[in-house]
Protein backbone atom coordinates (compact mmCIF):
# COMPACT_ATOMS: atom_id res chain seq x y z
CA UNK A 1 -26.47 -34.99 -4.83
CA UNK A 2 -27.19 -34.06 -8.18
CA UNK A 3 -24.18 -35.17 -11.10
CA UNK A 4 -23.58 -32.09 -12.89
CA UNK A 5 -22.73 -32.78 -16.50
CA UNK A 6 -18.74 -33.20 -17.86
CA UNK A 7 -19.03 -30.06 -20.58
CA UNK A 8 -21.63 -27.87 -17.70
CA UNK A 9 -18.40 -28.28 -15.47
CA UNK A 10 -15.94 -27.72 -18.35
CA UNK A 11 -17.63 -24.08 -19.03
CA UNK A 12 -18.48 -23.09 -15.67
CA UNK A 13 -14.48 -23.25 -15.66
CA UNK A 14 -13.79 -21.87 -18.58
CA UNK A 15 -16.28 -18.78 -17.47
CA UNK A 16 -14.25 -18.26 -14.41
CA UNK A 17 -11.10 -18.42 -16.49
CA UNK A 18 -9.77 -21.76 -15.79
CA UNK A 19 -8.63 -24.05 -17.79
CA UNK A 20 -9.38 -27.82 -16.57
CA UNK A 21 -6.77 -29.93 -17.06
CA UNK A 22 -7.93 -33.24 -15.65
CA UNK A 23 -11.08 -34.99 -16.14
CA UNK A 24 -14.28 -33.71 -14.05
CA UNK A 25 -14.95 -36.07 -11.36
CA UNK A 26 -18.12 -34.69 -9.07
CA UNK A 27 -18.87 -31.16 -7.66
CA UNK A 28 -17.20 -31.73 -4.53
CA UNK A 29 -13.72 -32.88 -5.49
CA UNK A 30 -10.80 -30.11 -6.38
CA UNK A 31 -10.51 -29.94 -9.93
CA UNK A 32 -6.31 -29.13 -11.31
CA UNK A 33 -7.02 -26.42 -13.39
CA UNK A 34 -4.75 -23.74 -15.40
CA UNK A 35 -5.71 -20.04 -15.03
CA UNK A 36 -6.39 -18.18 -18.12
CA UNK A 37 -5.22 -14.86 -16.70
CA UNK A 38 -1.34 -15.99 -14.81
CA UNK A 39 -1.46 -19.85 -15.65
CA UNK A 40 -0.99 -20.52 -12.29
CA UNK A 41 -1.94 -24.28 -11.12
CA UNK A 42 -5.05 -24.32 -8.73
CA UNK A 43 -7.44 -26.99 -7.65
CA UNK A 44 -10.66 -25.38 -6.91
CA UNK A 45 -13.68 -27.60 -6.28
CA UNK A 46 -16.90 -26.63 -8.58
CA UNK A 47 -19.10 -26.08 -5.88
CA UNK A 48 -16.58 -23.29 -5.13
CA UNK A 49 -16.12 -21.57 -8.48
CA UNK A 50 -20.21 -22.45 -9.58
CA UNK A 51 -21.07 -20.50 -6.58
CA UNK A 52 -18.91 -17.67 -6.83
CA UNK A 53 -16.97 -18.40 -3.22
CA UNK A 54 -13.71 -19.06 -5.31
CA UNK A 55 -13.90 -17.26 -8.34
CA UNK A 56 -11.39 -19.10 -9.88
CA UNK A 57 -7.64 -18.42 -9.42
CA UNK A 58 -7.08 -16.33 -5.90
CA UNK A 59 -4.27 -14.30 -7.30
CA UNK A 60 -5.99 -13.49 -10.09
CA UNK A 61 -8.97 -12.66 -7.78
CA UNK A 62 -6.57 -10.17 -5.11
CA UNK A 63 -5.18 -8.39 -8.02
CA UNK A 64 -8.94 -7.20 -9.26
CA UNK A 65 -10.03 -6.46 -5.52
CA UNK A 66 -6.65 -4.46 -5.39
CA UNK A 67 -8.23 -2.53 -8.44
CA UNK A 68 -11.27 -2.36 -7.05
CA UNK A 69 -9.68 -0.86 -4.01
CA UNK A 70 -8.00 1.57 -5.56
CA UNK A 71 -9.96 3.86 -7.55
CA UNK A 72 -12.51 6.60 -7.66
CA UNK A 73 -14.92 3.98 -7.26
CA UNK A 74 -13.67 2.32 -4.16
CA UNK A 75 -15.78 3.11 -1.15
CA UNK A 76 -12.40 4.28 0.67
CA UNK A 77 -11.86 6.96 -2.18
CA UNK A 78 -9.92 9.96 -0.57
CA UNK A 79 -9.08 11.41 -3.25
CA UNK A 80 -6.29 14.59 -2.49
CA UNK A 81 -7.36 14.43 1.15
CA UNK A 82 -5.11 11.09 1.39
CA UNK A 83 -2.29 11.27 4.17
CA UNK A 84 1.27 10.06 3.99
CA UNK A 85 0.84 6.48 4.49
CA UNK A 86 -2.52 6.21 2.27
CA UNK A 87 -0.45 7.87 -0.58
CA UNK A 88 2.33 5.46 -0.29
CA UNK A 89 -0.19 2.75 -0.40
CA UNK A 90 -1.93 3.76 -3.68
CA UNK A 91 1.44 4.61 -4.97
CA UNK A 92 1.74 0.60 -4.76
CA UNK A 93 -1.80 0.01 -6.79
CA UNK A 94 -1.50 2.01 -9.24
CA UNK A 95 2.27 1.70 -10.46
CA UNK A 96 3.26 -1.50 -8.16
CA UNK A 97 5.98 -2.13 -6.20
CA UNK A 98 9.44 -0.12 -6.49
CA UNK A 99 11.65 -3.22 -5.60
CA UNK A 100 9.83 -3.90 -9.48
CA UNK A 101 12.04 -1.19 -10.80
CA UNK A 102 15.87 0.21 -10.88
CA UNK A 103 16.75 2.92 -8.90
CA UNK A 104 16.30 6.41 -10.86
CA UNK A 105 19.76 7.95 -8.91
CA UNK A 106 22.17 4.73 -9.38
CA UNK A 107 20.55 2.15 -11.66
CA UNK A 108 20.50 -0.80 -8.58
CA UNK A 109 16.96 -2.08 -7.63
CA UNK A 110 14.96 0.26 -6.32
CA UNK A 111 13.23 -0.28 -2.56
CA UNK A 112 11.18 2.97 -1.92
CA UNK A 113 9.18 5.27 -4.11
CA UNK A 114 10.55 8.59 -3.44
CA UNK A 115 8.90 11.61 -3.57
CA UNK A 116 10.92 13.87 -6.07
CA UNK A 117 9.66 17.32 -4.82
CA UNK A 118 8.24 20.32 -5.95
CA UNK A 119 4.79 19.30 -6.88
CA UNK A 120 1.52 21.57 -6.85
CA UNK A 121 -0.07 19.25 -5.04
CA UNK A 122 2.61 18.95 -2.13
CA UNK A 123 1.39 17.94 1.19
CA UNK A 124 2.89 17.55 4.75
CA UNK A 125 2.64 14.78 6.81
CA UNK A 126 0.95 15.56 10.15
CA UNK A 127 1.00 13.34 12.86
CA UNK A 128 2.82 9.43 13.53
CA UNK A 129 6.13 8.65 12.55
CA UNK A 130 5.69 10.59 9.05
CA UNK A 131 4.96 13.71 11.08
CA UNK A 132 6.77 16.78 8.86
CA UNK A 133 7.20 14.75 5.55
CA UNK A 134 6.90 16.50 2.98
CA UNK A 135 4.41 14.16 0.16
CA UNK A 136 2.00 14.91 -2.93
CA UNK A 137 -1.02 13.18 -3.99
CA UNK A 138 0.42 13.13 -7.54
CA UNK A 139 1.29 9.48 -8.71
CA UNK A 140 3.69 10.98 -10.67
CA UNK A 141 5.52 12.88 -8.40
CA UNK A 142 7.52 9.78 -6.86
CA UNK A 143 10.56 7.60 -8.78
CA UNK A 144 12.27 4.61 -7.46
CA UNK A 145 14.79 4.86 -5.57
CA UNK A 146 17.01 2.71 -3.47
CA UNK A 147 16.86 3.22 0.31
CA UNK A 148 20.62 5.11 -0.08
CA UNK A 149 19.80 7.61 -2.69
CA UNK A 150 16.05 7.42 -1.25
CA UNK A 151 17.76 9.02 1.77
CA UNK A 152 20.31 11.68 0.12
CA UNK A 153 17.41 12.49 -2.25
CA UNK A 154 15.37 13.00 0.79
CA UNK A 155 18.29 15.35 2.80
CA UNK A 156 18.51 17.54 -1.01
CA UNK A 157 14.85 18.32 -0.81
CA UNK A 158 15.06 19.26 2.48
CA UNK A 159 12.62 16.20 4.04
């Protein structure tokens, strides 16, 4: 087995955005390290983050694959021709969870993002348990909302 060299270790780290914070031992041995990005704790191995099979921290690395998902550029792209569910889903990408936020109606945290109504690009639901909804595929169309007020927003707007 080759010994790969203390400050080669050190900036193969560093380039995956971790910061070491014990001394490098071999290749195979996890490594405490700091994350750059969330300063999170993990012990990847170099093998793992010299060969790109770890890519440093893994919540780090899920929240870029989540915006990789997400986009125009994702292979999954639907664009407007997203259903219910799908919407709800991006809904989460782009402006993260509602629990994240207060309700719009009462000011308690919010559980649901609610569509508010009314948009131009207003869809209905077709099929599954959503079957009738009334949605858009505008982002912006949607507040938080707690599941209460989520519900008597819901009956106003005739859902």
């Amino acid at each position: 087995m080759k010994r790969i060299d203390h400050d080669v270790a050190v900036a193969v780290f560093r380039a995956a955005g971790l910061e070491p914070l014990e001394p490098y031992r071999n290749s195979r041995t996890h490594w405490r390290s700091r994350c750059m990005g969330c300063g999170a704790v993990v012990s990847p191995a170099y093998t793992q983050v010299a060969y790109g099979r770890y890519g440093g921290c893994k919540t780090c690395g899920y929240r870029k694959l989540s915006e990789a998902l997400s986009g125009p550029n994702a292979y999954q792209w639907l664009g407007d021709d997203i259903g219910y569910q799908g919407m709800h889903t991006r809904l989460g990408h782009l402006r993260g969870k509602a629990s994240e936020f207060d309700c719009v109606t009462c000011g308690r945290p919010a559980s649901d993002w609610s569509y508010d109504g009314g948009s131009d690009k207003e869809r209905i639901a077709m099929g599954g348990k959503s079957d009738g909804y009334r949605y858009s595929t505008d982002v912006n169309a949607y507040s938080p909302r707690c599941r209460s007020c989520h519900r008597f927003h819901d009956q106003e707007i005739g859902q």
